[in-house]
N, C-alpha and C. Protein backbone atom coordinates (compact mmCIF):
# COMPACT_ATOMS: atom_id res chain seq x y z
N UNK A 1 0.81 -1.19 0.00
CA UNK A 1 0.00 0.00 0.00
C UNK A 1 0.85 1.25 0.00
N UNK A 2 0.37 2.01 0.04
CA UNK A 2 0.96 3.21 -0.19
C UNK A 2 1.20 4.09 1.10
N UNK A 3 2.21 4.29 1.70
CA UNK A 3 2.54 5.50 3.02
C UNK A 3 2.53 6.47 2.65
N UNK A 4 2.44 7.30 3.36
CA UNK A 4 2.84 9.21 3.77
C UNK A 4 4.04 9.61 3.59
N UNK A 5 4.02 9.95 2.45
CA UNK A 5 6.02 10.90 2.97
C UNK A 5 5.75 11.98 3.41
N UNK A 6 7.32 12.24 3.75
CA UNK A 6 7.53 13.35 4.71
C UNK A 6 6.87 14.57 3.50
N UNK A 7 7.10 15.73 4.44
CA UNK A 7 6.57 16.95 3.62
C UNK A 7 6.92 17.10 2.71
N UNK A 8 7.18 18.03 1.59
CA UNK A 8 8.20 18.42 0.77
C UNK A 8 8.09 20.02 0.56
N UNK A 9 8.55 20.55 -0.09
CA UNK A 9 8.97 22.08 0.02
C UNK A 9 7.65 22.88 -0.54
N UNK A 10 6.60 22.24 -0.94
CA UNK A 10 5.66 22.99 -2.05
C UNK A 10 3.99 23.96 -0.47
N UNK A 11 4.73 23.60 0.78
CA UNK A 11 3.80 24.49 1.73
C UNK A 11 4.15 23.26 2.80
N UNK A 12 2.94 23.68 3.85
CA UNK A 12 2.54 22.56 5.02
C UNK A 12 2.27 21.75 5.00
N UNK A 13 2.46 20.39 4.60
CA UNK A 13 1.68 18.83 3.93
C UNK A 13 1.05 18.58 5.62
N UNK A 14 0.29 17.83 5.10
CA UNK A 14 -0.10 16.91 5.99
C UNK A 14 -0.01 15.55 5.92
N UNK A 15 0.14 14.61 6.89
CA UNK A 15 -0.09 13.41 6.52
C UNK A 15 -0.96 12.55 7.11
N UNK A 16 -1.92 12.83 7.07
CA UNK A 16 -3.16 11.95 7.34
C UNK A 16 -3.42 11.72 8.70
N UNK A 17 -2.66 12.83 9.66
CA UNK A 17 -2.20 12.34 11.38
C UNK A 17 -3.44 12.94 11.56
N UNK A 18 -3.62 12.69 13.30
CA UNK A 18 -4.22 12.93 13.97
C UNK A 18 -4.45 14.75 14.14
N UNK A 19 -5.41 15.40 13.63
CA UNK A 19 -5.42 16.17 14.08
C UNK A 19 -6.32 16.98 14.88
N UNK A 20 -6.51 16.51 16.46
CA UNK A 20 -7.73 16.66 17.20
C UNK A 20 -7.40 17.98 17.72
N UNK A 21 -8.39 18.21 18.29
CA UNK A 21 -8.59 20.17 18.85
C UNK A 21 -8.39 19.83 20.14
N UNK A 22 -8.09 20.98 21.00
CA UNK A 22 -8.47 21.35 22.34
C UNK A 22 -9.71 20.68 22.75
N UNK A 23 -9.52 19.47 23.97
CA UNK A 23 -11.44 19.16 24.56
C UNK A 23 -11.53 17.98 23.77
N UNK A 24 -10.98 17.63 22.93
CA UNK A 24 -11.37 16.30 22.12
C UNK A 24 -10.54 15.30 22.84
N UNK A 25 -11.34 14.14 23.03
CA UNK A 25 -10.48 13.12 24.14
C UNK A 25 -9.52 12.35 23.25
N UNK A 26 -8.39 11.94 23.98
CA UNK A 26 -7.33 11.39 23.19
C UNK A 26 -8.11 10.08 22.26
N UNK A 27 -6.99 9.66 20.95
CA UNK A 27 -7.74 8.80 20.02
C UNK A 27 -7.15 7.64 20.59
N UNK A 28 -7.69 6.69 20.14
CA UNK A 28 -7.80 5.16 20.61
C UNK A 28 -6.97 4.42 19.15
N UNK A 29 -6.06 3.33 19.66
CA UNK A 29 -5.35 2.46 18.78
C UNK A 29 -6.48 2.31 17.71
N UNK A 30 -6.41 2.44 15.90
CA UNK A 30 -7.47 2.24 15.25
C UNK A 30 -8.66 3.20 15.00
N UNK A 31 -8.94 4.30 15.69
CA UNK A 31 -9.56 5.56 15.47
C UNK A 31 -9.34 5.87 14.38
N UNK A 32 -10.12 6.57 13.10
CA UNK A 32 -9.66 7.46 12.22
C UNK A 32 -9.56 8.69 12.90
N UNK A 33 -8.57 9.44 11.79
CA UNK A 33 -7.69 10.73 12.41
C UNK A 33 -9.04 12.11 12.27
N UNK A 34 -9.04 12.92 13.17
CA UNK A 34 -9.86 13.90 13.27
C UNK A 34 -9.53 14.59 12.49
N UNK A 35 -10.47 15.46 11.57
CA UNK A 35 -10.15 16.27 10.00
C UNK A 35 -10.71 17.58 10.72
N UNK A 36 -10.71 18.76 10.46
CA UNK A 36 -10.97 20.22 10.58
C UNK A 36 -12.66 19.77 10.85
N UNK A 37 -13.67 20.61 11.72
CA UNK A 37 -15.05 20.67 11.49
C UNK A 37 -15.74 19.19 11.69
N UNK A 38 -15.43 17.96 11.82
CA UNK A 38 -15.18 17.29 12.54
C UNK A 38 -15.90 17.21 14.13
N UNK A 39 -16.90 16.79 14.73
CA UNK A 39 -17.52 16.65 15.51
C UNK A 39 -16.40 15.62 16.88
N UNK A 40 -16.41 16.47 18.12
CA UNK A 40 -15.51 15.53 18.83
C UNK A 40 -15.91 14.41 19.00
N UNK A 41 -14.74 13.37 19.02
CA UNK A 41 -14.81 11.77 19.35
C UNK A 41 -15.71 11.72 20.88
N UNK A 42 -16.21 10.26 20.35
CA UNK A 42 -17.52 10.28 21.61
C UNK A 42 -16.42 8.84 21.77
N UNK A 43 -16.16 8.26 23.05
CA UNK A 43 -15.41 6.64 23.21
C UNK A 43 -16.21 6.21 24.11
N UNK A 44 -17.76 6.13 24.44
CA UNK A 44 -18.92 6.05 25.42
C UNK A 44 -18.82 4.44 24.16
N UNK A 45 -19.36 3.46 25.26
CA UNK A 45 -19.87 2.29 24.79
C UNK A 45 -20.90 2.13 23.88
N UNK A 46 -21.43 3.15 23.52
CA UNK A 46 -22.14 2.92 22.28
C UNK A 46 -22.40 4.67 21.78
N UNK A 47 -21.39 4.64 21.15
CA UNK A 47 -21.73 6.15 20.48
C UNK A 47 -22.69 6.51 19.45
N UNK A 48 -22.78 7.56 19.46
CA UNK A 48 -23.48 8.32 18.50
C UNK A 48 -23.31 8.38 16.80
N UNK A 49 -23.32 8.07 16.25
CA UNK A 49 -22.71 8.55 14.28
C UNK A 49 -22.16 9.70 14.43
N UNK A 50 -20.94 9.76 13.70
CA UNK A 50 -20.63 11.02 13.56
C UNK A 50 -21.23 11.44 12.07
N UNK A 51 -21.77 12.86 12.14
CA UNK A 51 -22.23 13.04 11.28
C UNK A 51 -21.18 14.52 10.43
N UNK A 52 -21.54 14.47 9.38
CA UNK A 52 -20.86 15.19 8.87
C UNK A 52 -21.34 16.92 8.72
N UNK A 53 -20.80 17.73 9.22
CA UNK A 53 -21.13 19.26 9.29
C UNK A 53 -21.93 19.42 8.02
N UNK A 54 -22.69 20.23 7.84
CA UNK A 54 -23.44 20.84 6.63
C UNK A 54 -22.64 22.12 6.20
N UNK A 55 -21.46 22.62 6.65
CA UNK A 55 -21.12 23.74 6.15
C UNK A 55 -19.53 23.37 5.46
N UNK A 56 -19.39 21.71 5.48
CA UNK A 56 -18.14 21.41 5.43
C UNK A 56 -18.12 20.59 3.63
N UNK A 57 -17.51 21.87 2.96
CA UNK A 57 -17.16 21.76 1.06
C UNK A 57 -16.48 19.95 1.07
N UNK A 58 -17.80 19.81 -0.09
CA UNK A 58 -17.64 18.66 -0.31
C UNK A 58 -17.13 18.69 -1.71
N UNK A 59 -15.83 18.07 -2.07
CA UNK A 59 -15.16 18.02 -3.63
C UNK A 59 -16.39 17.60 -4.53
N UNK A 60 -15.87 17.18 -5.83
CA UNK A 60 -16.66 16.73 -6.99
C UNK A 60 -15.69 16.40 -8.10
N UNK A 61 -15.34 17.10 -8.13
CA UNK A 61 -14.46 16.91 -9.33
C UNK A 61 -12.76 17.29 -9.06
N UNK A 62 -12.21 16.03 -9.50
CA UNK A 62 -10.58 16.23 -9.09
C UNK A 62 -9.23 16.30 -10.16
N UNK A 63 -9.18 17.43 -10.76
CA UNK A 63 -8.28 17.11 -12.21
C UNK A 63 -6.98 16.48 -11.40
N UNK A 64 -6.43 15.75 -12.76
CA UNK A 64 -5.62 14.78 -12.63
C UNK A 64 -4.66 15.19 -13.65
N UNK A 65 -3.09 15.58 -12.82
CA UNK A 65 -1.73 15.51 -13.48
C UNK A 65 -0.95 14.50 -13.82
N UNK A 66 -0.41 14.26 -14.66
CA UNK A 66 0.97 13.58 -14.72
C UNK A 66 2.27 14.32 -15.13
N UNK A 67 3.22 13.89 -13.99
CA UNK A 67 4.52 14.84 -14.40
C UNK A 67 5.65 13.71 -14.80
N UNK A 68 6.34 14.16 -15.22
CA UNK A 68 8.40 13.41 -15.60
C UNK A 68 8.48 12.85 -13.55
N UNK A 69 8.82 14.06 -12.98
CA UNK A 69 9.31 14.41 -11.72
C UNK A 69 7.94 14.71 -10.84
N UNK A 70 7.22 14.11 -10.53
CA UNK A 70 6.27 14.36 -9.11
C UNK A 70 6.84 15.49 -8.17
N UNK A 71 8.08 15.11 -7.42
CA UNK A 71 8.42 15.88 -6.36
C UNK A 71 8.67 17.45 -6.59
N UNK A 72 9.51 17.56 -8.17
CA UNK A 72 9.41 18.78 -8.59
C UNK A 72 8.54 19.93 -9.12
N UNK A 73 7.45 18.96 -9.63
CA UNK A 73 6.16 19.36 -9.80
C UNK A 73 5.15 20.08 -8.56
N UNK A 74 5.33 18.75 -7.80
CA UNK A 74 4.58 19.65 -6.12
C UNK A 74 5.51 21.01 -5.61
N UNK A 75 6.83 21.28 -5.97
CA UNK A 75 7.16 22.32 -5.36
C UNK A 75 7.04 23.27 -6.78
N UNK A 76 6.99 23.16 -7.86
CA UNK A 76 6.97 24.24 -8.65
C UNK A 76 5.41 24.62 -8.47
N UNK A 77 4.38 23.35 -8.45
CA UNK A 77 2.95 24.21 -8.19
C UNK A 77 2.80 25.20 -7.13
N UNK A 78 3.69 24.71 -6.24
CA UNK A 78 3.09 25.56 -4.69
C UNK A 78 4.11 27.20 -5.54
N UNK A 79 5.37 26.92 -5.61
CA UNK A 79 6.23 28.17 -5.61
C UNK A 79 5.07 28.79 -7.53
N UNK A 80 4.54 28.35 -7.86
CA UNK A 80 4.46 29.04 -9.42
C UNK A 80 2.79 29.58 -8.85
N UNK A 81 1.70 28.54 -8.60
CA UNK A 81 0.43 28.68 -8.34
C UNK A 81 -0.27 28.81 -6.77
N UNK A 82 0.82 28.48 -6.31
CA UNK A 82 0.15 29.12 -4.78
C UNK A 82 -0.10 27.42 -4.41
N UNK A 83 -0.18 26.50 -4.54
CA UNK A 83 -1.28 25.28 -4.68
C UNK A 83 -0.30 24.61 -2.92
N UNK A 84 -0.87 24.26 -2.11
CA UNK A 84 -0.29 23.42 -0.67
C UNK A 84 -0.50 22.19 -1.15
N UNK A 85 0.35 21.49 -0.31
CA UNK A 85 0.15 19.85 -0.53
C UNK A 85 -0.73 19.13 0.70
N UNK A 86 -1.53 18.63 0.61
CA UNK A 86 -2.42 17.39 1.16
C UNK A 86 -2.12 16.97 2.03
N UNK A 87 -1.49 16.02 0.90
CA UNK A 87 -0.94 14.73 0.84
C UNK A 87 -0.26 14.25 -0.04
N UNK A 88 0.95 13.58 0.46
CA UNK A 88 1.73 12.67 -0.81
C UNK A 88 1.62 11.78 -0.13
N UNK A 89 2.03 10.96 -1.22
CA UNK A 89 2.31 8.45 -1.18
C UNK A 89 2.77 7.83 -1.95
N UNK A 90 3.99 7.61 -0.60
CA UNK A 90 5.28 7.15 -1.70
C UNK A 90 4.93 5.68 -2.28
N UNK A 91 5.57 5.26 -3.77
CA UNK A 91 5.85 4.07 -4.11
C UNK A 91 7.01 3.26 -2.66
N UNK A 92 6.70 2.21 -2.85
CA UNK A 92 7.86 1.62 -2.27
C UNK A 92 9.53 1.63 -2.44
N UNK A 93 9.41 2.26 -3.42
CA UNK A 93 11.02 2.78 -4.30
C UNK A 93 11.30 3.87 -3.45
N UNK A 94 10.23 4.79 -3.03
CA UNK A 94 9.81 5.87 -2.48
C UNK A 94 9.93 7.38 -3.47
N UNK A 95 9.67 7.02 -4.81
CA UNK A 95 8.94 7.83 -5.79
C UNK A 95 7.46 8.17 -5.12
N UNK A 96 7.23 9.58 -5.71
CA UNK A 96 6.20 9.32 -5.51
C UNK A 96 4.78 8.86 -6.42
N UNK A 97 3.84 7.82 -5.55
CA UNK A 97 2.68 7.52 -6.54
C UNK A 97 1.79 8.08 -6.47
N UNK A 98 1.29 9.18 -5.56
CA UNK A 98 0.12 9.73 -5.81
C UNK A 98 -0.03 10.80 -4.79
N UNK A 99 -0.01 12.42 -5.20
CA UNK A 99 -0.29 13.33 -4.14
C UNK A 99 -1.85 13.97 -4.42
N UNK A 100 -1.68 14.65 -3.45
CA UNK A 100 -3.28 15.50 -3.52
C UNK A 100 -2.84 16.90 -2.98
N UNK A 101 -2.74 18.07 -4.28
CA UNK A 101 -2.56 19.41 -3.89
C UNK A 101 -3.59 20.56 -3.52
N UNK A 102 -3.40 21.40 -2.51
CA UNK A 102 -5.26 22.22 -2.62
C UNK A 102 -4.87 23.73 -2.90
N UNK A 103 -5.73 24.88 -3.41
CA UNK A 103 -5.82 25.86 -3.30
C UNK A 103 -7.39 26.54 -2.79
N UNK A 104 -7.33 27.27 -2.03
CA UNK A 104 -8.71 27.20 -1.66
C UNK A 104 -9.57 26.09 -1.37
N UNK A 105 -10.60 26.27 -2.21
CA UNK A 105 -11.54 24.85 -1.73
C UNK A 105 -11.61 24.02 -2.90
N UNK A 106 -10.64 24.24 -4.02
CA UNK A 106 -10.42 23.04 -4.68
C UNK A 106 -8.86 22.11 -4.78
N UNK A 107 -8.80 20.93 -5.53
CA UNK A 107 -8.06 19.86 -5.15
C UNK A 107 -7.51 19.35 -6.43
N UNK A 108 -6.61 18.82 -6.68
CA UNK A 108 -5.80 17.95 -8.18
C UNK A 108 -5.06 17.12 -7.05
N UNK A 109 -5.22 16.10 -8.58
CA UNK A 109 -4.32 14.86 -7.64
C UNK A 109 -3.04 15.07 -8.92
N UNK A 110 -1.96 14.39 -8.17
CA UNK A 110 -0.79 14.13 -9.40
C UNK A 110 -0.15 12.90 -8.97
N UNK A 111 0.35 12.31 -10.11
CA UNK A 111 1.41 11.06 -10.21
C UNK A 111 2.80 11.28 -11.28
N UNK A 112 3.11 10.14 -11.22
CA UNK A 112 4.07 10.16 -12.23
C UNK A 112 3.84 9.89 -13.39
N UNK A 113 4.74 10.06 -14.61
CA UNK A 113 4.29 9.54 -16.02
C UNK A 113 5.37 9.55 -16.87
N UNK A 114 5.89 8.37 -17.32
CA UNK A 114 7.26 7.99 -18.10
C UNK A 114 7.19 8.63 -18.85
N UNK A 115 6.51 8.72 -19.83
CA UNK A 115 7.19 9.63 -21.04
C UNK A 115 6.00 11.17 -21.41
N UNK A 116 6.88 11.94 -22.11
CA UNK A 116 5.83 12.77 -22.25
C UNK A 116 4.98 13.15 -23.44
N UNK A 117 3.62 12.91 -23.23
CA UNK A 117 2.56 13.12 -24.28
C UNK A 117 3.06 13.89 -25.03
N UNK A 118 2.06 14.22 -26.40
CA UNK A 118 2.45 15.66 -27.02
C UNK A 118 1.82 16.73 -26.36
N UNK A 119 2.83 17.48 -26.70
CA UNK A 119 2.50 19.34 -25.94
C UNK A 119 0.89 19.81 -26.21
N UNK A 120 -0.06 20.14 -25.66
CA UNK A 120 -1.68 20.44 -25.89
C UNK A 120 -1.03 21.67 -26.65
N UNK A 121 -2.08 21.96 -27.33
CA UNK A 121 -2.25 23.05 -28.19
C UNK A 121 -3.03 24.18 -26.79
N UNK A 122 -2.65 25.53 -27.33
CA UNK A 122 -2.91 26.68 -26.10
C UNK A 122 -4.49 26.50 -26.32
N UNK A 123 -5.30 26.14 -26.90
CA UNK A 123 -6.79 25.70 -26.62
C UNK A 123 -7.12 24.74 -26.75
N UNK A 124 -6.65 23.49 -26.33
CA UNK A 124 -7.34 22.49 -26.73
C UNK A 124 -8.31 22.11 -25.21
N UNK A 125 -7.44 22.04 -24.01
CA UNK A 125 -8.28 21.67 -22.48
C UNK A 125 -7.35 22.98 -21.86
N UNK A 126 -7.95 23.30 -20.48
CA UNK A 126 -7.32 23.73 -19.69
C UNK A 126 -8.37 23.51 -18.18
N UNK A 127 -7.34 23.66 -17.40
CA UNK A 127 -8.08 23.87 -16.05
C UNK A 127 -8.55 25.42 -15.80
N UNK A 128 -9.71 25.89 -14.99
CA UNK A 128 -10.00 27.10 -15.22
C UNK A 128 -9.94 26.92 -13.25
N UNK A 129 -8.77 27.63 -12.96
CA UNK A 129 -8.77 28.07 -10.94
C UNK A 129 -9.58 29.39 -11.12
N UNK A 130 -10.19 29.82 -10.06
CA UNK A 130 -10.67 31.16 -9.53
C UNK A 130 -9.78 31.42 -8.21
N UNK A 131 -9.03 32.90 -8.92
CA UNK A 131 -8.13 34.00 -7.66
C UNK A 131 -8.47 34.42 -7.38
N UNK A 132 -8.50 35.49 -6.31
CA UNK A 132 -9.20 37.02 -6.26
C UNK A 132 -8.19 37.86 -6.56
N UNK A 133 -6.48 37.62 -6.52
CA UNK A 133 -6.01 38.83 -7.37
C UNK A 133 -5.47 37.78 -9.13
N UNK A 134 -5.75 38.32 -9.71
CA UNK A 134 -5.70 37.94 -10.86
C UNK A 134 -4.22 38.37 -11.33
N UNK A 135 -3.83 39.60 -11.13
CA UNK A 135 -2.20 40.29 -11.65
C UNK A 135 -1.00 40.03 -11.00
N UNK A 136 -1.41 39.68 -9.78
CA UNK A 136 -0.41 38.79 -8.65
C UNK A 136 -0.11 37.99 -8.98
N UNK A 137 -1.47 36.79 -8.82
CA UNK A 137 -1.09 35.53 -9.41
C UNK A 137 -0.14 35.24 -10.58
N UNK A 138 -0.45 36.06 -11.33
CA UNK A 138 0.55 35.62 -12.54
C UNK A 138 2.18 36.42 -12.55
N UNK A 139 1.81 37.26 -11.85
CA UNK A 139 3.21 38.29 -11.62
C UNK A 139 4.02 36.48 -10.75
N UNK A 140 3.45 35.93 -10.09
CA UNK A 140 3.78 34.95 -8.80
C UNK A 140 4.24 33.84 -9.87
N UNK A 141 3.27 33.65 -10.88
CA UNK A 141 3.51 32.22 -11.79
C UNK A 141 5.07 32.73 -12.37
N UNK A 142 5.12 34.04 -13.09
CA UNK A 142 5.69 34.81 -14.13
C UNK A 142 7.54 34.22 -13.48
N UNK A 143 7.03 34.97 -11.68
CA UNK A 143 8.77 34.51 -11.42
C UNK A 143 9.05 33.24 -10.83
N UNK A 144 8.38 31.92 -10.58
CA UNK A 144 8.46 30.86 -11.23
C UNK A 144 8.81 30.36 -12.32
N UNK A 145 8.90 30.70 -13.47
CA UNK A 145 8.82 30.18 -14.63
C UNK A 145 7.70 29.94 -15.01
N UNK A 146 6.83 29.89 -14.98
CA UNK A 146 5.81 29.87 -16.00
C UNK A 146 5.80 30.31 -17.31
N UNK A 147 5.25 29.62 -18.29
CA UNK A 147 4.92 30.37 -19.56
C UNK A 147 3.88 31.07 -19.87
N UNK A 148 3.44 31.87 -19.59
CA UNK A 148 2.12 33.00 -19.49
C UNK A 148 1.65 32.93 -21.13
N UNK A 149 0.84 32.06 -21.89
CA UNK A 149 0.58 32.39 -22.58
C UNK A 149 -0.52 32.77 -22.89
N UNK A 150 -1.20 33.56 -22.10
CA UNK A 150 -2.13 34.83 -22.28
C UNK A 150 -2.08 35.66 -21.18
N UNK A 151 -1.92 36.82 -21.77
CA UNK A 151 -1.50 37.77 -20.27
C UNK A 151 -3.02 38.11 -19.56
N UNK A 152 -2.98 39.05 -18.29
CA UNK A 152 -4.06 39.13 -17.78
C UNK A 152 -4.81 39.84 -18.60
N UNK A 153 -6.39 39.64 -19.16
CA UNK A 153 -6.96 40.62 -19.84
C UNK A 153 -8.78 40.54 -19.25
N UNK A 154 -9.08 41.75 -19.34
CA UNK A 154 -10.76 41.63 -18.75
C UNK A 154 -11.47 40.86 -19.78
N UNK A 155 -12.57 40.11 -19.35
CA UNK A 155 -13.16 39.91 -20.23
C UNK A 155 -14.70 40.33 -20.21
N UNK A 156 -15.51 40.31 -21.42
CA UNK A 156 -16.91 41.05 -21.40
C UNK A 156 -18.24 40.79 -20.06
N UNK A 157 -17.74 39.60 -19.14
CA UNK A 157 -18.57 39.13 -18.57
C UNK A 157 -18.24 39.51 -16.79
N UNK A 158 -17.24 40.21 -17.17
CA UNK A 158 -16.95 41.04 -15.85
C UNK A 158 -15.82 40.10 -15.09
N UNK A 159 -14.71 38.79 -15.68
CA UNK A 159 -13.99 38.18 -15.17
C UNK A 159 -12.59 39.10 -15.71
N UNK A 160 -11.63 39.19 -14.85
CA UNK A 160 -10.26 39.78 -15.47
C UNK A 160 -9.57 38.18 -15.37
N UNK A 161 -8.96 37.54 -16.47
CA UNK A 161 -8.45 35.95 -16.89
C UNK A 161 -6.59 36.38 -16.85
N UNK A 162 -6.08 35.19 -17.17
CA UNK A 162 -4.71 34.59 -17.58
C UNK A 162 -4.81 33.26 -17.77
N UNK A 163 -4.07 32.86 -18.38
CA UNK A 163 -3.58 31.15 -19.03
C UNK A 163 -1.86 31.26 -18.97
N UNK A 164 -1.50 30.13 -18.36
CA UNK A 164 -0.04 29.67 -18.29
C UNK A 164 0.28 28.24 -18.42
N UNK A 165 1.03 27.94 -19.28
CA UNK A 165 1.73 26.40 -19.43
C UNK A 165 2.69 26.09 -18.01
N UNK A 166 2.67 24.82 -16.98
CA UNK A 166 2.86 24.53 -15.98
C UNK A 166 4.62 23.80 -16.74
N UNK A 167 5.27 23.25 -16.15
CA UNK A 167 6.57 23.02 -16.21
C UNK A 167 6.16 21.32 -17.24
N UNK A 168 5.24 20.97 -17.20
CA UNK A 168 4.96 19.81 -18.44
C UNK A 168 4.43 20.19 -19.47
N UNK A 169 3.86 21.59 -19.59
CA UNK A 169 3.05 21.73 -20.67
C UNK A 169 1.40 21.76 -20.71
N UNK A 170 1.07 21.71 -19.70
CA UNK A 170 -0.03 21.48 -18.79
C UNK A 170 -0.85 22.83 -18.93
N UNK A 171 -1.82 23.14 -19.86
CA UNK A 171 -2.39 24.95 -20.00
C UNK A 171 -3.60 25.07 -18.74
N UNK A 172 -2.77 26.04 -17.41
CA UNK A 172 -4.03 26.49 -16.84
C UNK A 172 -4.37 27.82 -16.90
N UNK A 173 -6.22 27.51 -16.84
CA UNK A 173 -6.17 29.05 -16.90
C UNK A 173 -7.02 30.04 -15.56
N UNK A 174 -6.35 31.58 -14.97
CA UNK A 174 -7.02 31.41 -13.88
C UNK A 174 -7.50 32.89 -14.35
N UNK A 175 -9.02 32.95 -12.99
CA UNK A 175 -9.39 34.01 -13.35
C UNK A 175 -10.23 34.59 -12.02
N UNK A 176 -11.15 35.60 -12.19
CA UNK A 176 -11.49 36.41 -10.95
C UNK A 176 -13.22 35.54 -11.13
N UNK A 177 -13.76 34.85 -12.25
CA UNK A 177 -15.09 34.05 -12.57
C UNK A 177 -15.33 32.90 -11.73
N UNK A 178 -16.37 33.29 -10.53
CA UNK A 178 -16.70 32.16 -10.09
C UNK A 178 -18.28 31.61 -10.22
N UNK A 179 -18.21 30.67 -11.03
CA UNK A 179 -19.91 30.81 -11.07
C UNK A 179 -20.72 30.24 -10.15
């Protein structure tokens, strides 16, 4: 199966530990680990369900990377796009096989990938993130390396946009549009 590696340079990782609050009674051998919003552990002989908060963002949809280099990838997203890491899980080689990066309240997973596809054309897919500064962000991608290939421009529907190629070739595009 797959373990937790240690952090790596792309923000604060987490690894799947325990992370209980103030007042929450210690966890028991076999407990799952307490997540943010999270209702405290009840260890009474017949507990209650934990139920899940109604105010707590539930994913849907999770785009999916493949890079040459995983590890370099998680730190160029965080240093180019702002993006924190999850979670990573190492192969047993201790490559990694599978992380989960977040920005805000959305999520991409990434792995590895031997060789590399052909380069997408600047419209063929892209991922579309929502910033709230739009000229930062890319000023932020810009001294990363990024390839900015569309600079920030307003568009008619009241979103100010950018599009940048990621260190595989990867076209995202971000903007101030949240629908």
């Amino acid at each position: 199966g797959r373990r937790p590696a240690e952090p790596t340079g792309a923000g604060p990782a987490t690894r799947r530990a325990d992370r209980s609050r103030a007042g929450d009674p210690p966890s028991r051998a076999g407990d799952p680990p307490s997540r943010a919003g999270d209702p405290p552990r009840s260890h009474s002989s017949n507990p209650e369900p934990r139920r899940r908060p109604q105010n707590r963002v539930m994913r849907t949809i999770y785009p999916i990377f493949r890079y040459p280099d995983p590890r370099a990838a998680i730190d160029w997203l965080g240093a180019a796009f702002g993006f924190r890491v999850h979670a990573v899980h190492e192969a047993p080689d201790g490559t990694v096989a599978h992380a989960e990066l977040v920005l805000d309240t959305g999520m991409i997973m990434l792995g590895a990938r031997a060789d590399a596809p052909p380069r997408p054309a600047d419209d063929d897919w892209s991922v579309y993130v929502a910033v709230p500064d739009v000229d930062a962000h890319c000023a932020q991608a810009r001294a990363a390396g990024a390839e900015i290939i569309r600079e920030p421009f307003d568009t008619d529907y009241g979103s100010r946009d950018y599009s940048a190629r990621d260190l595989a070739g990867n076209v995202w595009s971000f903007g101030t549009y949240r629908p």
